[in-house]
Protein backbone atom coordinates (compact mmCIF):
# COMPACT_ATOMS: atom_id res chain seq x y z
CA UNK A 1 -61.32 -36.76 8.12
CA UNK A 2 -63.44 -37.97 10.86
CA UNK A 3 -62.61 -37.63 14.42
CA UNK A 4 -61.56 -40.07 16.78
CA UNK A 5 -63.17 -39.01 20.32
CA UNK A 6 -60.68 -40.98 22.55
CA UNK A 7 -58.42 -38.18 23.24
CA UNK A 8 -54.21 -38.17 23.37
CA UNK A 9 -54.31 -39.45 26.93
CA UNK A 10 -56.65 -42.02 26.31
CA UNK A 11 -59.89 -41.14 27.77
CA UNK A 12 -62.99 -42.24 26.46
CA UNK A 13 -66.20 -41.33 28.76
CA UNK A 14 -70.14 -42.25 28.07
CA UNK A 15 -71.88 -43.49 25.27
CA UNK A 16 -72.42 -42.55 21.64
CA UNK A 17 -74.00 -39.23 22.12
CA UNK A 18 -71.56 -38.20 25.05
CA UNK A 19 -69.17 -39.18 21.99
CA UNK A 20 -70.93 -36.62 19.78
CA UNK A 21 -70.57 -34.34 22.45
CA UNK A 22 -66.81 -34.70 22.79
CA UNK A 23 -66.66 -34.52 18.82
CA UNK A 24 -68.29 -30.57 19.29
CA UNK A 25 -66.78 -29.37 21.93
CA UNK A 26 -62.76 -30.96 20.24
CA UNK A 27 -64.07 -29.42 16.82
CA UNK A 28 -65.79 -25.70 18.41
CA UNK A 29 -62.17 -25.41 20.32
CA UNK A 30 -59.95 -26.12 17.35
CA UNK A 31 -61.76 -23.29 15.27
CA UNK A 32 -61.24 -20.60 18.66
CA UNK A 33 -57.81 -21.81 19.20
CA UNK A 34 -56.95 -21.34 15.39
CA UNK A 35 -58.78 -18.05 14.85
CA UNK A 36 -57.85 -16.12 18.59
CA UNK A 37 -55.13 -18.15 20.18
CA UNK A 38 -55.82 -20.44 23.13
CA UNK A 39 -55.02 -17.95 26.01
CA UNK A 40 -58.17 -15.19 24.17
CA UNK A 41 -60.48 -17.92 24.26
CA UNK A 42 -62.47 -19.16 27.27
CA UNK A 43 -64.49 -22.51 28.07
CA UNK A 44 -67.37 -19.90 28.65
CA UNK A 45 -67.10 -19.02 24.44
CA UNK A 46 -66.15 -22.48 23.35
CA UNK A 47 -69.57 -23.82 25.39
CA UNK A 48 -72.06 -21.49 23.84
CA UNK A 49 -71.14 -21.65 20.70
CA UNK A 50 -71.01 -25.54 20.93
CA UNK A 51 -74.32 -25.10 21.98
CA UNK A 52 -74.13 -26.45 25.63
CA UNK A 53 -73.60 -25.11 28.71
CA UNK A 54 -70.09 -24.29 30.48
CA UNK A 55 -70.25 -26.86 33.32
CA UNK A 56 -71.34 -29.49 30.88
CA UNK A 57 -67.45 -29.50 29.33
CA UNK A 58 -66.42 -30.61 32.75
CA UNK A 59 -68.05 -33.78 31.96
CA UNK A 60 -65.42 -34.65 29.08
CA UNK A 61 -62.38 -32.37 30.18
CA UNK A 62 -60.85 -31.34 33.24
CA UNK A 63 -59.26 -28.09 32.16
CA UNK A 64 -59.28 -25.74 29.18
CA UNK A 65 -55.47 -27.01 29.16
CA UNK A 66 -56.71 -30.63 28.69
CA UNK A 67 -59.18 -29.30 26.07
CA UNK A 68 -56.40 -28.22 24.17
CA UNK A 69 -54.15 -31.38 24.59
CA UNK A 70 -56.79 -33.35 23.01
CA UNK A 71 -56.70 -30.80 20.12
CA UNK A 72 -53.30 -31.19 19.94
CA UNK A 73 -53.41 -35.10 19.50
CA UNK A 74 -55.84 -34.81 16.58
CA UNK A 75 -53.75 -32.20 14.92
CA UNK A 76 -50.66 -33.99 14.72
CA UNK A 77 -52.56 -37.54 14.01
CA UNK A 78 -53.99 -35.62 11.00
CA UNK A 79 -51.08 -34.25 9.79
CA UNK A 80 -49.07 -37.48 10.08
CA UNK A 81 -51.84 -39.39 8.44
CA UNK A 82 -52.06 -36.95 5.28
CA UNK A 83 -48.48 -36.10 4.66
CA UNK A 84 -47.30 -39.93 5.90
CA UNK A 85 -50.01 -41.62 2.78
CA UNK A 86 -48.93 -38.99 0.01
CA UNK A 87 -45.28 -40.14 0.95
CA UNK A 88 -46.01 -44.05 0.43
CA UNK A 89 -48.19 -43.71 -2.66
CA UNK A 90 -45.63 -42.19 -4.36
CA UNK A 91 -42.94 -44.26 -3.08
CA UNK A 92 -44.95 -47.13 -3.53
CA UNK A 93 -45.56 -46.25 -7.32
CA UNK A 94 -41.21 -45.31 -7.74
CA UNK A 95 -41.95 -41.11 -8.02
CA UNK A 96 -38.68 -39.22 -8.51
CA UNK A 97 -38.51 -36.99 -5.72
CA UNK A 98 -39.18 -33.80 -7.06
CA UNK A 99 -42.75 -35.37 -7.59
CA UNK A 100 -42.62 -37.17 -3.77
CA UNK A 101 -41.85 -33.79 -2.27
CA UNK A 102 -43.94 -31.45 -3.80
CA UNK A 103 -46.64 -33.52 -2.71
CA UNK A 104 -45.54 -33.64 0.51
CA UNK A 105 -45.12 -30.13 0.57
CA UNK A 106 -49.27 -29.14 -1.01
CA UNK A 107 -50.52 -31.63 1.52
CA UNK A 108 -48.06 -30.17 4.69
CA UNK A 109 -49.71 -26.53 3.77
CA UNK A 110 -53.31 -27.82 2.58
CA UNK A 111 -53.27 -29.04 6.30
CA UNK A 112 -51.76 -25.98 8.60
CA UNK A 113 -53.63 -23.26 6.06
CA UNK A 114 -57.14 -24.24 6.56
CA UNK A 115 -57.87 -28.34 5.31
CA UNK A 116 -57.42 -28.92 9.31
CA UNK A 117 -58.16 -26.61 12.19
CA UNK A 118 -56.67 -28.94 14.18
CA UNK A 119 -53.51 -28.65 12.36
CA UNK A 120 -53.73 -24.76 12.33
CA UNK A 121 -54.21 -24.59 15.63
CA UNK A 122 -51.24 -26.87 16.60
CA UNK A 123 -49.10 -24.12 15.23
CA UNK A 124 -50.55 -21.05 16.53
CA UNK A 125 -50.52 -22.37 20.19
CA UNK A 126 -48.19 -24.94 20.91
CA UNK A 127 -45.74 -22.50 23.59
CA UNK A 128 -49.42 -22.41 25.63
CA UNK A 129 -48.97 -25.92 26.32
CA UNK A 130 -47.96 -27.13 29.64
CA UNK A 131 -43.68 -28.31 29.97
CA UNK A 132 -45.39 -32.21 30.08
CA UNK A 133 -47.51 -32.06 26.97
CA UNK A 134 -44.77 -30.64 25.04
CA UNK A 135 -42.65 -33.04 25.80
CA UNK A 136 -45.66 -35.55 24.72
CA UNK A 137 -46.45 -34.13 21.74
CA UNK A 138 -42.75 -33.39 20.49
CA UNK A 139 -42.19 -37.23 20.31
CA UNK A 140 -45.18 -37.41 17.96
CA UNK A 141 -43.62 -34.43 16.46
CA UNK A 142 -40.46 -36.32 16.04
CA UNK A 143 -41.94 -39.46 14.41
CA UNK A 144 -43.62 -36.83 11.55
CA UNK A 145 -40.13 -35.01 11.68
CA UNK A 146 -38.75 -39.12 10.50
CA UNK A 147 -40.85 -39.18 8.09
CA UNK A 148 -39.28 -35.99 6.36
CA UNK A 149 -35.70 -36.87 7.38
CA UNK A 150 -36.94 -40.90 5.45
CA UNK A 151 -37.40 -38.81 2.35
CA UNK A 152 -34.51 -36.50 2.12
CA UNK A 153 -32.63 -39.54 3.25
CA UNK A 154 -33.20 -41.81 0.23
CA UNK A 155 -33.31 -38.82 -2.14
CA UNK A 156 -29.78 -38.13 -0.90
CA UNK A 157 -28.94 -42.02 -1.66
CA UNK A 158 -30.24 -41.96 -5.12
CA UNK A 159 -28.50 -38.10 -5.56
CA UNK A 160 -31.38 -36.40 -6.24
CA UNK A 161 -30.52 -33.59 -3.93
CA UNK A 162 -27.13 -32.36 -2.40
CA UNK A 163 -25.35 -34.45 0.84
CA UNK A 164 -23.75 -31.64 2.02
CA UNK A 165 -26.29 -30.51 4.66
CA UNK A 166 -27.74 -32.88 6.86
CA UNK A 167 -31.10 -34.30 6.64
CA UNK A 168 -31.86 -33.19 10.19
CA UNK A 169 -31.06 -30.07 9.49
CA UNK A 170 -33.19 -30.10 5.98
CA UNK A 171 -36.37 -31.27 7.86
CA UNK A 172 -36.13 -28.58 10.70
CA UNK A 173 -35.38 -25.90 8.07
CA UNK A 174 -37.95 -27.02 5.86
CA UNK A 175 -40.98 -28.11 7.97
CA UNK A 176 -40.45 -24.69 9.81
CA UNK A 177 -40.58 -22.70 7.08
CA UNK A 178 -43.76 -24.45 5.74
CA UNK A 179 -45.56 -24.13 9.74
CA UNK A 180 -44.50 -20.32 9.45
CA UNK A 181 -46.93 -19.13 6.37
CA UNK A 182 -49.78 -19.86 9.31
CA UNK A 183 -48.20 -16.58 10.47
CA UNK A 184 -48.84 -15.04 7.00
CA UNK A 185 -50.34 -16.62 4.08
CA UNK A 186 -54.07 -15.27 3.02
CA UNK A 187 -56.16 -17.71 1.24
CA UNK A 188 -58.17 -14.96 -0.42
CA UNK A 189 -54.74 -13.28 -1.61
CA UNK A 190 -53.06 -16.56 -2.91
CA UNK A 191 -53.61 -20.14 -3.73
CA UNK A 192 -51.93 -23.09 -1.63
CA UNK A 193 -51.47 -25.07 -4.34
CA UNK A 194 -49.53 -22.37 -6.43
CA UNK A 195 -47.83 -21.41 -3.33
CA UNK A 196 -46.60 -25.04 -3.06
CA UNK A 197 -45.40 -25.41 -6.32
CA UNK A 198 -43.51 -21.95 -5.55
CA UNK A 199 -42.29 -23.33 -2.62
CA UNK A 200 -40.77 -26.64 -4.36
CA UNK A 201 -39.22 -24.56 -6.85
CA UNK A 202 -37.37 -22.26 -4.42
CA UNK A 203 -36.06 -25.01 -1.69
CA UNK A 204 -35.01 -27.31 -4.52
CA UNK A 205 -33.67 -24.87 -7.15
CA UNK A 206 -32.93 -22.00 -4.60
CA UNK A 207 -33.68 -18.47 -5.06
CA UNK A 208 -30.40 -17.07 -7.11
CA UNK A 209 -30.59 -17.11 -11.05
CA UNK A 210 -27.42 -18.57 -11.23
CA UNK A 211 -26.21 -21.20 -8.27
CA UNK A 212 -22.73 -20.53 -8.93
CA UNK A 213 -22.73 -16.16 -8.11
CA UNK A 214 -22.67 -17.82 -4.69
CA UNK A 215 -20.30 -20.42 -4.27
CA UNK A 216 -21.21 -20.89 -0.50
CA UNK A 217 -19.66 -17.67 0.87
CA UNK A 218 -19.84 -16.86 4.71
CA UNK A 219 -20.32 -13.27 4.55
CA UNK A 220 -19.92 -11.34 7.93
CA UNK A 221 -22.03 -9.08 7.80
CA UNK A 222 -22.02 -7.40 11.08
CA UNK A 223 -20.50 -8.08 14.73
CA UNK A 224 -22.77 -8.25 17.37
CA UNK A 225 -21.94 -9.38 20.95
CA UNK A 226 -24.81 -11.00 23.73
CA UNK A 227 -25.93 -8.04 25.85
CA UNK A 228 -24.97 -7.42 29.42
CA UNK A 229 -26.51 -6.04 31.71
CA UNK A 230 -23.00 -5.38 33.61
CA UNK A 231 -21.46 -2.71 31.47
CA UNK A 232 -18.57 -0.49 32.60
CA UNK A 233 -20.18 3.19 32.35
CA UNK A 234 -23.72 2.37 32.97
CA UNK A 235 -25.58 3.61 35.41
CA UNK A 236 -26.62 0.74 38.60
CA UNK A 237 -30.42 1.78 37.66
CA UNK A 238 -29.97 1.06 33.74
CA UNK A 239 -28.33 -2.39 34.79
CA UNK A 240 -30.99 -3.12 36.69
CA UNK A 241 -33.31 -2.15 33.96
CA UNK A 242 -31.92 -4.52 31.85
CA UNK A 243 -31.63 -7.40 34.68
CA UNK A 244 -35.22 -7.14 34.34
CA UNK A 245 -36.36 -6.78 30.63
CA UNK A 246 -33.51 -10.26 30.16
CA UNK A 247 -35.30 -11.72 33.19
CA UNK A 248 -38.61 -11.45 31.68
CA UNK A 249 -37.55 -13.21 28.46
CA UNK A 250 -36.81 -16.46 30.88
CA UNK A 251 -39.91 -15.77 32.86
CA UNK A 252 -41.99 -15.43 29.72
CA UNK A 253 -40.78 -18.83 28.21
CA UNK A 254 -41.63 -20.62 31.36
CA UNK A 255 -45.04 -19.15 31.99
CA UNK A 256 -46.06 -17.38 28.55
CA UNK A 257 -47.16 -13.98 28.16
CA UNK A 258 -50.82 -14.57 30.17
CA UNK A 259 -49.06 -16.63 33.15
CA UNK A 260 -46.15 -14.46 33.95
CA UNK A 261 -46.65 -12.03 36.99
CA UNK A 262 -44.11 -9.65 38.39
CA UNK A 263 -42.78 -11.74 41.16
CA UNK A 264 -41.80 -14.37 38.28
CA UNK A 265 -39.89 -11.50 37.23
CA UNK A 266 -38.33 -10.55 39.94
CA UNK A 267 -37.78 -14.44 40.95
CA UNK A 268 -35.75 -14.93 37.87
CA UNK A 269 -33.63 -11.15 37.91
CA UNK A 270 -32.77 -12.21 41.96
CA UNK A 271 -34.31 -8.71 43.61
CA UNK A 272 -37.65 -7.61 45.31
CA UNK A 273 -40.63 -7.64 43.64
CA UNK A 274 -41.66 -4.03 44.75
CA UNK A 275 -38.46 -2.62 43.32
CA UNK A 276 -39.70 -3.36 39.73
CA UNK A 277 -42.09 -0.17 40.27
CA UNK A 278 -38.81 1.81 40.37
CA UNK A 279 -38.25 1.01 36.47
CA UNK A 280 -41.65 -0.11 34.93
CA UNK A 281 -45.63 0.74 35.85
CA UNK A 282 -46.61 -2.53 34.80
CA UNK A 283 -46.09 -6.18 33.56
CA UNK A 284 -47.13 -4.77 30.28
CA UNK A 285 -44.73 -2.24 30.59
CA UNK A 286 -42.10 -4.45 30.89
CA UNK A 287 -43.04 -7.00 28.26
CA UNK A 288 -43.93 -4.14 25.52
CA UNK A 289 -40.04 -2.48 26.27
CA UNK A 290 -38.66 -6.17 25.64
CA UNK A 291 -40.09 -6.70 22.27
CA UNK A 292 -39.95 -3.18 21.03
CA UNK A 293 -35.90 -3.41 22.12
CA UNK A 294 -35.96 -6.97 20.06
CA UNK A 295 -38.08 -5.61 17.05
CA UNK A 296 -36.25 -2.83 16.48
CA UNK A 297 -32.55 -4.15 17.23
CA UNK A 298 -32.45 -6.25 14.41
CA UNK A 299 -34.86 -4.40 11.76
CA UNK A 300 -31.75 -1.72 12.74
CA UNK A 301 -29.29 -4.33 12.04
CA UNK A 302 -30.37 -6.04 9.41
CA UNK A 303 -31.76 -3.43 7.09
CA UNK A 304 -28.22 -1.50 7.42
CA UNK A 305 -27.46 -4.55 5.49
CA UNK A 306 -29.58 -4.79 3.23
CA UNK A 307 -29.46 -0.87 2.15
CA UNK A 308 -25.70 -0.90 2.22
CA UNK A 309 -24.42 -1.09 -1.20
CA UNK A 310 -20.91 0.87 -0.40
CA UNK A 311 -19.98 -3.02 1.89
CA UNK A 312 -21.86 -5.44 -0.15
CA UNK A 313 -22.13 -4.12 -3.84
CA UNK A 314 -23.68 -7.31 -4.98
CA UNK A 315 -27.10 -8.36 -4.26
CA UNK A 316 -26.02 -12.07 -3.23
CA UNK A 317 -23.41 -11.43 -1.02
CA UNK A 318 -25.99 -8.62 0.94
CA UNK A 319 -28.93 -11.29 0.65
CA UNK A 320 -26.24 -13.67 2.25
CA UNK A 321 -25.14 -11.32 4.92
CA UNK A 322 -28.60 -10.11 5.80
CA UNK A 323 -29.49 -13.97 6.41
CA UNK A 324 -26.32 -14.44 8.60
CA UNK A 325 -27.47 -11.09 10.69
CA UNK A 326 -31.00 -12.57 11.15
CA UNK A 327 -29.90 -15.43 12.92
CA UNK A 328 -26.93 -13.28 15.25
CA UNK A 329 -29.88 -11.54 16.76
CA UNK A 330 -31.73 -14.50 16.88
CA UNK A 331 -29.48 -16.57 19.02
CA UNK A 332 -26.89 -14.51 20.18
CA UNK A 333 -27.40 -10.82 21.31
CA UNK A 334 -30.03 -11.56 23.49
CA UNK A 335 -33.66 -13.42 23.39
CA UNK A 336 -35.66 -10.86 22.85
CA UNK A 337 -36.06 -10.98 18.77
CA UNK A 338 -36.28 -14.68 20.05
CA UNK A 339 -39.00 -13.76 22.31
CA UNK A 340 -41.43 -12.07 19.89
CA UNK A 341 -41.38 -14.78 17.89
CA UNK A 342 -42.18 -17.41 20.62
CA UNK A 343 -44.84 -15.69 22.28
CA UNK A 344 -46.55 -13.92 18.79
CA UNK A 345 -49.38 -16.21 18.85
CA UNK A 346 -49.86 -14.98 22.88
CA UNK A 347 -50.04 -11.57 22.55
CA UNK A 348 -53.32 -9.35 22.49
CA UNK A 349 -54.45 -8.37 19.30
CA UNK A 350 -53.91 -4.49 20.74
CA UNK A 351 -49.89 -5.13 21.65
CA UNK A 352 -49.87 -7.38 17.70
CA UNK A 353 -51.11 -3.86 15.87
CA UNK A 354 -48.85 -1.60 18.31
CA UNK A 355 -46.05 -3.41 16.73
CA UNK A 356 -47.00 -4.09 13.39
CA UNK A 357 -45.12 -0.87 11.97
CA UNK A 358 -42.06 -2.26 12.44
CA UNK A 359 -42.58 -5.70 11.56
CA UNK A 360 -43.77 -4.07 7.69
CA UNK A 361 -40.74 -1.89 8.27
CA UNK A 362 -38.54 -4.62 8.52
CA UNK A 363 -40.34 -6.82 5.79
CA UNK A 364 -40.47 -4.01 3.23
CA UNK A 365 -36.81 -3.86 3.80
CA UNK A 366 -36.39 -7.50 2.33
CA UNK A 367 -38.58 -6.98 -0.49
CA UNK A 368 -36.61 -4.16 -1.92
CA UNK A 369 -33.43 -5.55 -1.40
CA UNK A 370 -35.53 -8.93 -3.25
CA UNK A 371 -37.26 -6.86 -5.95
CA UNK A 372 -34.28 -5.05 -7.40
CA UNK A 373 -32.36 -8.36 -7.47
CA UNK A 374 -34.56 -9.41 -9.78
CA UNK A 375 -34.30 -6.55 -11.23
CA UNK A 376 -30.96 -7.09 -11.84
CA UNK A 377 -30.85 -10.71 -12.55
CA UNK A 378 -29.59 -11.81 -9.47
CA UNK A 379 -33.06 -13.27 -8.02
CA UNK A 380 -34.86 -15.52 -10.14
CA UNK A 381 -38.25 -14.03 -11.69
CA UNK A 382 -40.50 -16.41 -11.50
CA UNK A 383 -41.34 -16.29 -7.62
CA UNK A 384 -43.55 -13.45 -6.37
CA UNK A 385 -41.30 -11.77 -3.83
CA UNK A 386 -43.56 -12.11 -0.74
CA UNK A 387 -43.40 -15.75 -0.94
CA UNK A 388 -39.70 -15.98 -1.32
CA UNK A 389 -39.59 -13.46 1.19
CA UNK A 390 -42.01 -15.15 3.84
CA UNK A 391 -40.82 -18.79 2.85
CA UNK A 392 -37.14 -17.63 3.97
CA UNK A 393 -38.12 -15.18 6.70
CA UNK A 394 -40.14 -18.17 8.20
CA UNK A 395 -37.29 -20.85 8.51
CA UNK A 396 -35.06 -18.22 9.94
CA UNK A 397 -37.36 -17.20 12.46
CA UNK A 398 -39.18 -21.05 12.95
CA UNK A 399 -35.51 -22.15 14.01
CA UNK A 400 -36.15 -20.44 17.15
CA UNK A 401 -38.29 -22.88 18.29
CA UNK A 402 -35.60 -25.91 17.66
CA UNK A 403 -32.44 -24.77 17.37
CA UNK A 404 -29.78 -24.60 20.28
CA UNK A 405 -26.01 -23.84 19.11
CA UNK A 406 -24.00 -26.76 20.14
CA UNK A 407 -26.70 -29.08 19.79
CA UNK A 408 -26.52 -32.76 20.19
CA UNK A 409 -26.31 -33.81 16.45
CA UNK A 410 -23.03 -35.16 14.84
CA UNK A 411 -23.19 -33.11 12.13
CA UNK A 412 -24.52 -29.91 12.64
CA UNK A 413 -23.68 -28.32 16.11
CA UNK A 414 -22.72 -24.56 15.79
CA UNK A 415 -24.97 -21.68 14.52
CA UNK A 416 -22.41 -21.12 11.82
CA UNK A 417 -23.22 -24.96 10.50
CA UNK A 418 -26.85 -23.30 10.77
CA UNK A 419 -26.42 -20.37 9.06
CA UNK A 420 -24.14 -21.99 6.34
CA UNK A 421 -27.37 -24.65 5.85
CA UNK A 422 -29.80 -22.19 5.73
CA UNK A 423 -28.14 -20.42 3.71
CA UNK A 424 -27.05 -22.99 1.00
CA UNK A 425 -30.79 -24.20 1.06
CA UNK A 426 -32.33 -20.92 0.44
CA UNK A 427 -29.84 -19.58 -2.24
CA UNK A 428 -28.73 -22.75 -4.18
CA UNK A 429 -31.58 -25.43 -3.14
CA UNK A 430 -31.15 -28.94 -2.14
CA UNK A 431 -31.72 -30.67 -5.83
CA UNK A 432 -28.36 -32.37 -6.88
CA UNK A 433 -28.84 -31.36 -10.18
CA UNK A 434 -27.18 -27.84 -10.47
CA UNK A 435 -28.29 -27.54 -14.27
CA UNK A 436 -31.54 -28.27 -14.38
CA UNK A 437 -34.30 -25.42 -12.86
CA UNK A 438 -37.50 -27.24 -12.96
CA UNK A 439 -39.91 -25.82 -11.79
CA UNK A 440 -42.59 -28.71 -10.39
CA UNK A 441 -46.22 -29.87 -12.28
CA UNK A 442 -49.33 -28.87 -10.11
């Protein structure tokens, strides 16, 4: 796809070679934003090896932020062109939408897993973003997120999948989970178009061998309360410890993990910003002890699910309860698990690998609990267990990014609504059709 080199806020400066120009520099940034994140890349890097010198970007963008608004608006245009003409070809032509959406599905991942670095890039940076872009470039968001919600819409008309979930809530769910394998997914290790076909079989058919060992249980799982830093027993110095790691979470969602400073902190937690020595050396210090508590709160949690065969003796309901924990810590004991997630694509490579133990930890949890279901019969066999894994894992952990309980939607405005939607996606699917397990033609 060629580019356009009038950027999102309508700029077009000099002639057909500044044009070129504006072309290298937009396509050089995309591939550093993609491959090391926007806040480890510099103009300096992005310059040289466009093969020009730093100043000269001046010329076509004021900042590195603008740089990477423009990137932005040629990610999403790409993405909503692609997806938006596989989507009126086949509607165009009368596919059934098993068809419909497992195109839209190959050409949503062909995009964010390498076909676009634009695309990839949107994904891996769009927290870095300044509060007005991302209010810009959510509306653009929202007219690809129509597009989705325009297909499950008239599938659900001509009951081709279940009406029992809302189709807001199906294109959140979905789309997130399909953004999240940019997180994951090696192109050396699998194909996307495989993986796509996978994917259509699982969110249509679900993951269970049998829908009905379900039956849309809420399981319980485990009860977990928001933390407090006001706690009857604890010490003033612990409370203010924790004033400041739940202070940091705000700071770090205003200013990301690069613009926060310690008097952010201490703006937020209400104190002096020389008392934060008192509890933490560093900045670092502080943001390391926040997602390490996060991390390994709900790997805790979850996996004492997931292992505990004495409370849930069957595979579905722990598979169900595990999912159900997931999302407490995710939007109710505090933000931090909430945290890691926003701010992953921020961190240093050095504080990604410090935590990467018990990130596997947690994952290898999941695929044991997956494996012997299937095993057992429980799980259907014809998914590798990663991808299940990673698909499910991913819209869990994507719904961070758009989910607020009580929402304004008329349908769906509690986490349990969530939970129960997530869940009845990921274990039954959405197709209507509770015989038939197709899985989808390449």
């Amino acid at each position: 796809m060629n580019l356009k080199v009038e950027g999102g806020n309508g700029r077009k400066r000099g002639g057909r070679k500044a044009n070129g120009t504006r072309t290298t520099i937009l396509a050089t940034a995309a591939r550093h934003f993609c491959e090391k994140g926007y806040a480890h890349t510099t103009l300096k890097e992005i310059a040289a090896d466009a093969g020009l010198e730093a100043s000269s970007i001046y010329y076509h963008f004021s900042s590195k932020e603008d740089l990477l608004d423009d990137v932005f608006d040629l990610g999403c245009r790409q993405v909503i062109d692609v997806v938006s003409s596989v989507y009126n070809e086949h509607e165009a032509r009368g596919a059934n939408f098993r068809e419909t959406f497992a195109a839209m599905v190959y050409a949503h991942l062909d995009q964010v897993l390498g076909g676009s670095e634009f695309t990839a890039a949107i994904m891996r940076n769009f927290s870095m973003l300044s509060a007005e872009a991302q209010v810009r470039h959510r509306r653009v968001f929202g007219s690809y997120g129509n597009l989705w919600t325009k297909a499950f819409s008239n599938a659900q008309k001509n009951h081709e999948i279940r009406s029992d979930v809302s189709v807001m809530t199906l294109q959140q769910l979905i789309v997130g989970a399909l953004n999240w394998t940019t997180e994951w997914f090696d192109r050396k290790r699998f194909s996307v178009r495989a993986f796509a076909n996978n994917t259509v079989i699982l969110l249509l058919d679900g993951i269970l061998d049998q829908r009905s060992k379900w039956n849309g249980r809420m399981m319980d799982g485990m009860s977990i309360e928001p933390m407090s830093p006001k706690v009857a027993g604890r010490s003033k110095a612990a409370q203010t410890r924790l004033l400041i790691l739940l202070s940091t979470t705000q700071a770090l969602r205003k200013k990301g993990y690069d613009g926060v400073t310690l008097r952010h902190i201490a703006d937020v937690a209400g104190i002096e910003a020389g008392s934060i020595y008192y509890h933490f050396s560093s900045k670092e210090e502080i943001i390391d002890d926040v997602l390490s508590r996060g991390l390994n709160e709900i790997v805790e949690g979850v996996t004492y699910i997931l292992e505990n065969e004495t409370a849930f003796p069957d595979y579905v309901g722990r598979i169900a309860a595990a999912i159900r924990t997931h999302m407490l810590y995710l939007f109710v004991r505090n933000d931090f698990v909430a945290m890691n997630i926003r701010i992953y694509g921020q961190l240093p490579q050095d504080v990604r690998e410090k935590h990467r133990p018990i990130r596997q930890q947690y994952t290898s949890s999941w695929s044991r609990t997956l494996a012997r279901a299937q095993e057992l019969g429980e799980v259907r066999k014809d998914v590798d267990v990663v991808q299940m894994r990673q698909l499910m894992l991913g819209a869990l952990n994507w719904s961070a990014n758009w989910f607020h309980p009580n929402w304004d939607d008329e349908e769906d405005k509690s986490l349990d609504d969530l939970i129960r939607n997530v869940s009845t996606i990921f274990l039954d699917g959405i197709a209507s059709d509770v015989q038939e397990r197709n899985s989808c033609e390449s």
